[in-house]
Protein backbone atom coordinates (compact mmCIF):
# COMPACT_ATOMS: atom_id res chain seq x y z
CA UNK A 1 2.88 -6.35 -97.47
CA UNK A 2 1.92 -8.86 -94.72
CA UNK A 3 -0.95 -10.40 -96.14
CA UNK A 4 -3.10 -10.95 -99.22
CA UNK A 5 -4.91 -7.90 -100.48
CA UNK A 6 -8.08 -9.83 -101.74
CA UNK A 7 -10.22 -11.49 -98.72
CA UNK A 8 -11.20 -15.20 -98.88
CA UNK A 9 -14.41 -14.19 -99.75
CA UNK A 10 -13.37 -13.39 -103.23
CA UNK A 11 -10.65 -16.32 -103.65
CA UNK A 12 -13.11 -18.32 -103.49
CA UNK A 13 -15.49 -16.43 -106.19
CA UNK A 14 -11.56 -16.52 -108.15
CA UNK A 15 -11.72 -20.13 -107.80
CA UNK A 16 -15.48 -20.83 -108.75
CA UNK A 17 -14.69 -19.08 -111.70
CA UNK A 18 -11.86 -20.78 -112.79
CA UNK A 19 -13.11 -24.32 -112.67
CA UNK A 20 -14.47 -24.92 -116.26
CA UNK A 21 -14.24 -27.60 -118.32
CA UNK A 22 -11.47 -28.12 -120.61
CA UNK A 23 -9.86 -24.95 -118.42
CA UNK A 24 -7.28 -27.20 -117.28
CA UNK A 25 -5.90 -24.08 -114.41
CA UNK A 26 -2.81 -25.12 -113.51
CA UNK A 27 -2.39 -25.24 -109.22
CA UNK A 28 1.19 -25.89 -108.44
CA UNK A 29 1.92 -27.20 -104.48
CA UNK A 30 3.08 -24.61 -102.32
CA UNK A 31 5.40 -26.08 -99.76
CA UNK A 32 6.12 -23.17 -97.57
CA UNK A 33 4.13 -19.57 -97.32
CA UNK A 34 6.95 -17.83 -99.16
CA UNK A 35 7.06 -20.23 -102.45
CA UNK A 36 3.24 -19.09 -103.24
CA UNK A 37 5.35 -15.29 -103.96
CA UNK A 38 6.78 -17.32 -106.58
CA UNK A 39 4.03 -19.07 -107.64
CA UNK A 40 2.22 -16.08 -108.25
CA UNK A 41 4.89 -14.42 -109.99
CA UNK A 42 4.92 -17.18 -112.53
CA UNK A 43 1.15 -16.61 -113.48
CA UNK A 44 -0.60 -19.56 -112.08
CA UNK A 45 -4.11 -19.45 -110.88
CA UNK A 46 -4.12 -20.88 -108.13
CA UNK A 47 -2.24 -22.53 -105.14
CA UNK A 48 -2.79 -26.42 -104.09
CA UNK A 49 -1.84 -27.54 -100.49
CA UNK A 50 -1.06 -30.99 -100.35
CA UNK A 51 -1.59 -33.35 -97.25
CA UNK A 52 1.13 -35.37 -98.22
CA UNK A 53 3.65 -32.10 -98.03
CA UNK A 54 1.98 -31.16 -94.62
CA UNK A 55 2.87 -34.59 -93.63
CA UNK A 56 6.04 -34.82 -95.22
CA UNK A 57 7.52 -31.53 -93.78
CA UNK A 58 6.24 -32.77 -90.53
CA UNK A 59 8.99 -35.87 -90.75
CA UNK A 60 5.56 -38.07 -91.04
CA UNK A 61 4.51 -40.63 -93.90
CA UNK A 62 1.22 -39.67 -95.29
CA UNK A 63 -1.16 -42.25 -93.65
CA UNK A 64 -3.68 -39.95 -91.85
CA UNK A 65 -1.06 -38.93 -89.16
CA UNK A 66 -1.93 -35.19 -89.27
CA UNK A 67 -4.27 -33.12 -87.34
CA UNK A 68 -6.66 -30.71 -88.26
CA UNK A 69 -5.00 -28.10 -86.44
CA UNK A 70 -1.99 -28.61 -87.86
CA UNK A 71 -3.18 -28.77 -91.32
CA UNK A 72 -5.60 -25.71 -90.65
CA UNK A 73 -2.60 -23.83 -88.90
CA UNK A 74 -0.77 -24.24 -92.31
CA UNK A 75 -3.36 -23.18 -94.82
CA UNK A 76 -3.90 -20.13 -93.12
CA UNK A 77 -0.29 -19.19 -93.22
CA UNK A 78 -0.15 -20.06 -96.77
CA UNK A 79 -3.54 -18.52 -97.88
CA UNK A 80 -2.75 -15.75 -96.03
CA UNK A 81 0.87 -15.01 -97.97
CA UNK A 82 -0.68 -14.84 -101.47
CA UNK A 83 -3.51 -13.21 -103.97
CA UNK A 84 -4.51 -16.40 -105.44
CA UNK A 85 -6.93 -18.83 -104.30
CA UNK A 86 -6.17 -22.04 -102.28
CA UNK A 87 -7.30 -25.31 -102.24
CA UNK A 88 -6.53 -27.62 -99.40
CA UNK A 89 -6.37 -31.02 -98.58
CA UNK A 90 -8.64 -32.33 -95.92
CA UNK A 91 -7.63 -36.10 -95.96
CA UNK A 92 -10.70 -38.30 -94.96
CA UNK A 93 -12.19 -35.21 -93.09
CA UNK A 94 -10.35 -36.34 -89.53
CA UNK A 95 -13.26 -37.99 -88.00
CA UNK A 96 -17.13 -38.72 -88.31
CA UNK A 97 -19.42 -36.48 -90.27
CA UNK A 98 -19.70 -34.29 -87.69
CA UNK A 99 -15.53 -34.27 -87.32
CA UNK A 100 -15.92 -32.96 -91.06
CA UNK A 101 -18.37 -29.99 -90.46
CA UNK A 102 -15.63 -28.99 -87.80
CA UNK A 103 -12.98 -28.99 -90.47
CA UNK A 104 -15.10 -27.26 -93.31
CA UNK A 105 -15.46 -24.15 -90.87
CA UNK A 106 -11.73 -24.35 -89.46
CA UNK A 107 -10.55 -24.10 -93.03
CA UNK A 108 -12.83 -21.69 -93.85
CA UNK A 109 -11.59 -19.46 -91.00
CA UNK A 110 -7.76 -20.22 -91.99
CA UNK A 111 -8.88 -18.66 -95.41
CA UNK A 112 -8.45 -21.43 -97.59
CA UNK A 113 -11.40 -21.27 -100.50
CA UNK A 114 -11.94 -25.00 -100.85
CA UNK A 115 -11.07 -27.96 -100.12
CA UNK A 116 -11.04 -31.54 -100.90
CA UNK A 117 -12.94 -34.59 -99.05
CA UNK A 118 -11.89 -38.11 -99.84
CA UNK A 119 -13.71 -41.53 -99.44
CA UNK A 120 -10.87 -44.15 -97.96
CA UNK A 121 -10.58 -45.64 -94.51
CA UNK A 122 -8.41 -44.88 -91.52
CA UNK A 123 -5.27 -45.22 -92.15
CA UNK A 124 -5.24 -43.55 -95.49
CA UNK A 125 -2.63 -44.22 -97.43
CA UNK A 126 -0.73 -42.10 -100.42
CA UNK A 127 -3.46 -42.10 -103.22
CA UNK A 128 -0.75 -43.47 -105.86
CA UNK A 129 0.26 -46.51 -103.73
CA UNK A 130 -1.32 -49.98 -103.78
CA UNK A 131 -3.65 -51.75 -101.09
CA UNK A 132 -5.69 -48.93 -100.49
CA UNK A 133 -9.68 -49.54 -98.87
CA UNK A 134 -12.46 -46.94 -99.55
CA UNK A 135 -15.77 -47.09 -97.28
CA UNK A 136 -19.17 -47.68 -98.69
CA UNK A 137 -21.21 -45.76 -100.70
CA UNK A 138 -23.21 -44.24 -97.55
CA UNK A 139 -20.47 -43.53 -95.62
CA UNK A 140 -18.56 -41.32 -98.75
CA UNK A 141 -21.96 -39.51 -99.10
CA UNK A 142 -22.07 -38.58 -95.36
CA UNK A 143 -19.02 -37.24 -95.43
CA UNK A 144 -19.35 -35.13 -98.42
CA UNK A 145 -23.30 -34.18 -96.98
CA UNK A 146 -21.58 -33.16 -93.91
CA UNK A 147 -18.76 -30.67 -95.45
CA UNK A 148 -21.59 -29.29 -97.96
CA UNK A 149 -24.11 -28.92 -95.02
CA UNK A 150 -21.47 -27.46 -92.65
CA UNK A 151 -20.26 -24.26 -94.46
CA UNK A 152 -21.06 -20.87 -93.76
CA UNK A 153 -19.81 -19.13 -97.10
CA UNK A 154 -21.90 -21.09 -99.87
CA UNK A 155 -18.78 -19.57 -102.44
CA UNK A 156 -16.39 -22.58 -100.38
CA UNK A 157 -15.67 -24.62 -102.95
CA UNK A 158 -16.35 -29.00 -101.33
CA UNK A 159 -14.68 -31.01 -103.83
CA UNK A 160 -15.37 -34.93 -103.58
CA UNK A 161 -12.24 -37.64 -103.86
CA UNK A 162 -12.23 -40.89 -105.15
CA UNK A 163 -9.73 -43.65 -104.91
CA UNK A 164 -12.35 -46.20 -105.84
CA UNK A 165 -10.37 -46.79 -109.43
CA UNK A 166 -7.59 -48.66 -108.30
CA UNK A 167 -9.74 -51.59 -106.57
CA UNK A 168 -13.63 -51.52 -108.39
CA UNK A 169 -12.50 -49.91 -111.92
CA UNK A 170 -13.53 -47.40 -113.79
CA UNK A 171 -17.44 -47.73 -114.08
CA UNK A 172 -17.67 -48.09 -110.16
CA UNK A 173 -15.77 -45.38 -109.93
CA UNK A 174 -17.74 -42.98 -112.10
CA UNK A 175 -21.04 -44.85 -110.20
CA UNK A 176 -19.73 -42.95 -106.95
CA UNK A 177 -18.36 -39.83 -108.54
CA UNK A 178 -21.97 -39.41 -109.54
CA UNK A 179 -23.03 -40.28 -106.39
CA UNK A 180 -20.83 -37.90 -104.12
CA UNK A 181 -22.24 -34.93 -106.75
CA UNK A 182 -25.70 -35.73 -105.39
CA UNK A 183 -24.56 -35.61 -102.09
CA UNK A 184 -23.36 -31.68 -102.62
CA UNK A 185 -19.96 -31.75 -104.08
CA UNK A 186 -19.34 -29.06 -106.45
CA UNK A 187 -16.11 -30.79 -108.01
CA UNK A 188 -14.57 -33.82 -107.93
CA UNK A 189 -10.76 -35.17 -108.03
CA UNK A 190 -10.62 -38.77 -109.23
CA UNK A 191 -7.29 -40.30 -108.40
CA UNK A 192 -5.29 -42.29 -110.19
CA UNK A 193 -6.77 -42.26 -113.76
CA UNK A 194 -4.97 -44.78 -115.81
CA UNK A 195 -4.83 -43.03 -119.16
CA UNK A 196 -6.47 -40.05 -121.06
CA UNK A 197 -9.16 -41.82 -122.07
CA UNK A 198 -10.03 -42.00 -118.13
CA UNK A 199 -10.11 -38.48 -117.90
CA UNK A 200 -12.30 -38.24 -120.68
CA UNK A 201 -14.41 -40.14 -119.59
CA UNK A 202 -14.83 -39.08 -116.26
CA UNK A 203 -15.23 -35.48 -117.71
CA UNK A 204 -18.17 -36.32 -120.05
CA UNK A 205 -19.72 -38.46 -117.24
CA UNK A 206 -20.21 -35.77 -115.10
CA UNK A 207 -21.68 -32.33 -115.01
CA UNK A 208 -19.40 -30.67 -112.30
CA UNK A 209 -15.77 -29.76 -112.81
CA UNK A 210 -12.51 -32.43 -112.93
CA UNK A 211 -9.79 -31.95 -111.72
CA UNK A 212 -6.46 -33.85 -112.74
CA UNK A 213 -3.32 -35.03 -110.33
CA UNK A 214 -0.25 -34.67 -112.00
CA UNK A 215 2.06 -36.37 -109.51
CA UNK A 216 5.33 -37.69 -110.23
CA UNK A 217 5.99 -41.01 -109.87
CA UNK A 218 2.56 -41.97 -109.31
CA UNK A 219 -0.32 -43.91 -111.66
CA UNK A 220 -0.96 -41.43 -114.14
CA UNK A 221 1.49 -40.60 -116.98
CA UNK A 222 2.18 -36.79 -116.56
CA UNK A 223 0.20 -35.56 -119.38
CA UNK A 224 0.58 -31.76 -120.06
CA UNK A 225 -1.54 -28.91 -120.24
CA UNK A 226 -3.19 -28.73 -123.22
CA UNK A 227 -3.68 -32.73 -123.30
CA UNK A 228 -5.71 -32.61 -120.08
CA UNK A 229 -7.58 -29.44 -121.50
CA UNK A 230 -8.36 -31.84 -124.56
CA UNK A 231 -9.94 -34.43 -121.99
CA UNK A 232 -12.42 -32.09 -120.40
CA UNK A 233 -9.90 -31.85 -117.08
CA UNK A 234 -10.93 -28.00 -115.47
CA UNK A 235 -7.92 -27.95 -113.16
CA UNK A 236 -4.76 -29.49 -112.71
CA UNK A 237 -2.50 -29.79 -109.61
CA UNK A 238 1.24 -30.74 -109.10
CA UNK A 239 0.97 -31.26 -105.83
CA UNK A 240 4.23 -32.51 -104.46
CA UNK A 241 6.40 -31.35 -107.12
CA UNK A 242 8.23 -28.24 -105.41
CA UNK A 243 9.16 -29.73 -102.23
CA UNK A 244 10.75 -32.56 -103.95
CA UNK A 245 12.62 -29.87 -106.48
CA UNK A 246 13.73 -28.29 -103.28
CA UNK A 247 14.68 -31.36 -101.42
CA UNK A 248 16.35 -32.89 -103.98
CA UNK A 249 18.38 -29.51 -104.26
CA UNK A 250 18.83 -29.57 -100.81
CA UNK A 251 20.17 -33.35 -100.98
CA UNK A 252 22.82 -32.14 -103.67
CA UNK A 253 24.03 -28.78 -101.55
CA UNK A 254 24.58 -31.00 -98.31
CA UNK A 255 26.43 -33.76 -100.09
CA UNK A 256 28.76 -31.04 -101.85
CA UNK A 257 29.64 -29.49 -98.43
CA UNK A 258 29.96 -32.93 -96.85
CA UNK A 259 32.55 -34.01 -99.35
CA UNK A 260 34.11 -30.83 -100.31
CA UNK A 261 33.89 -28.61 -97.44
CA UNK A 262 32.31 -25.74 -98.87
CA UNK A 263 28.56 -24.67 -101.05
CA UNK A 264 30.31 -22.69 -103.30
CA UNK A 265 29.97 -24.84 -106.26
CA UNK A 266 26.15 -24.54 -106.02
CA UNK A 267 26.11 -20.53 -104.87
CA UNK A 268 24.79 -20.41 -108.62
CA UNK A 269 22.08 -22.38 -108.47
CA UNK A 270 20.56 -20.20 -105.36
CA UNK A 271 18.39 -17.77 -104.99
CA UNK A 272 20.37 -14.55 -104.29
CA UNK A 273 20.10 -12.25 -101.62
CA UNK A 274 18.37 -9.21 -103.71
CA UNK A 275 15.84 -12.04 -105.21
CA UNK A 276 14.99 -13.23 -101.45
CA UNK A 277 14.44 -9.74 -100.13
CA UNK A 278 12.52 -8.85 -103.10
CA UNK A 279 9.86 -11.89 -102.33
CA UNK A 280 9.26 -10.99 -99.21
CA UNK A 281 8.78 -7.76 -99.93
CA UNK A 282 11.85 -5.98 -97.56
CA UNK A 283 11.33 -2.42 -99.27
CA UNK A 284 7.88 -2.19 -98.37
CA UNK A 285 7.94 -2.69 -94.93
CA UNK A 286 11.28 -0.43 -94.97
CA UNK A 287 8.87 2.28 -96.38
CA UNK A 288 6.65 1.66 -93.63
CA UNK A 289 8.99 1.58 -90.67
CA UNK A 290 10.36 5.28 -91.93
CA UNK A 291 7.17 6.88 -92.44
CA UNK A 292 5.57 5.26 -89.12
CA UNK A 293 8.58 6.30 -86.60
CA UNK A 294 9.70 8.89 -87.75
CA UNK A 295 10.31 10.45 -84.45
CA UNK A 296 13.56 10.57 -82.46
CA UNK A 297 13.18 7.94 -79.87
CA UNK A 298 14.19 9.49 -76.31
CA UNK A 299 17.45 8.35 -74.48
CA UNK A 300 17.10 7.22 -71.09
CA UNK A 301 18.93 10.22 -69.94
CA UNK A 302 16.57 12.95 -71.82
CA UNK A 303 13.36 11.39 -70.23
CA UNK A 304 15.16 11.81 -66.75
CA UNK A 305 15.34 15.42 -67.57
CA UNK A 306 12.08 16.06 -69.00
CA UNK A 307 10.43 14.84 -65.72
């Protein structure tokens, strides 16, 4: 009831532990506070916040538009709704290496238990799309120095981004992986591997964990489970994947009303009121209302008379 009953500091021990090779932990995106209840539910180990969501459910396109606060406000209300660990993303770091030692200890105070770094310029654009520009080798390593350098629980987990793939290749790629692990990451997220083989590579190129981006419509074919466990991959995110389930449901409900005047052909489909209550937990803080105030509460007229 009202929050998580395990403190940040051990989420992020959870999530340290988690991330081995060939683990392939499976971090769905929460989109809102109350779908991590059902992402819990389901088993999954973990909870991924996407910037592109944050963005997204901010009416914005996700080209660096965000603010820290904003994206700090919303990990802490998601972190704060489940048991499981969360892993955030922190875009290019919003600023200069010093920006990014800001951001580490924001998030860390929003009780998030990592978080992930990436090396493109300003305006970043979606890692899937085409034309993106990374900075140089020193600047990617500053960044990363910064974030490691700037945290106050040494369990917060500073993963390292690359989009270097798309324009240098593979080799380069795995050049600055190796490179941003030097510099203090303790994980890295390569984005946009091409095939399996990528992965694979990437995994037995490096001595920290992997972790694979299974978005939809993106680069990467979505490979499951046990395919990316094959490669080496210790964790796998879907970032994006429940707020375009929900949209798209969302789409489908408003059209049907539109045209036909009424939701009932989709009441089906929804979540019902027992289900809803149930997730956010209505019993439990019923219990607690009745056995806090359980006192008559005074009428106007008998505290006149009591006086």
């Amino acid at each position: 009831m009202l929050y998580s009953t395990r403190t940040p500091s051990q989420k992020r021990q959870d999530l340290r532990s988690l991330l081995r090779p060939g683990a392939a932990v499976q971090f769905p995106g929460a989109f809102t506070p109350l779908s991590t209840r059902l992402i819990q539910e389901h088993g999954f180990s973990g909870i991924y916040l996407s910037g592109a969501v944050i963005a997204n459910e901010l009416g914005l396109p996700d080209i660096g538009l965000t603010t820290l606060t904003e994206v700090a406000q919303r990990g802490r209300q998601i972190a704060r709704s489940t048991d499981l660990p969360c892993l955030i993303d922190a875009d290019t770091g919003f600023g200069e290496p010093m920006n990014v030692a800001r951001t580490i200890q924001e998030l860390e105070d929003a009780g998030l238990a990592g978080c992930h770094i990436e090396d493109q310029v300003n305006p970043k654009r979606c890692g899937h799309l085409d034309g993106k520009a990374v900075v140089d080798d020193d600047t990617a390593a500053q960044r990363i120095r910064a974030a490691a350098d700037a945290r106050r629980d040494g369990d917060f987990l500073v993963m390292a981004r690359t989009d270097l793939r798309a324009g240098a290749g593979l080799p380069a790629a795995i050049d600055r992986m190796k490179m941003l692990v030097d510099a203090g990451a303790d994980a890295i997220f390569p984005e946009a591997m091409a095939d399996l083989s990528e992965f694979e590579a990437v995994c037995e190129a490096l001595d920290v964990p992997v972790l694979a981006n299974m978005t939809e419509f993106g680069k990467s074919a979505l490979f499951t489970r046990d395919q990316l466990a094959d490669a080496g991959v210790a964790m796998v995110i879907y970032p994006v994947t429940l707020l375009r389930t929900a949209m798209g449901a969302i789409d489908n409900v408003l059209g049907t009303i539109s045209a036909e005047g009424s939701q009932a052909p989709h009441v089906d489909e929804m979540l019902t009121r027992s289900r809803l209550y149930e997730l956010v937990d209505y019993e439990d803080y019923n219990r607690f209302d009745t056995g806090i105030f359980d006192f008559e509460v005074p009428t106007a007229h008998q505290d006149r008379s009591e006086s």
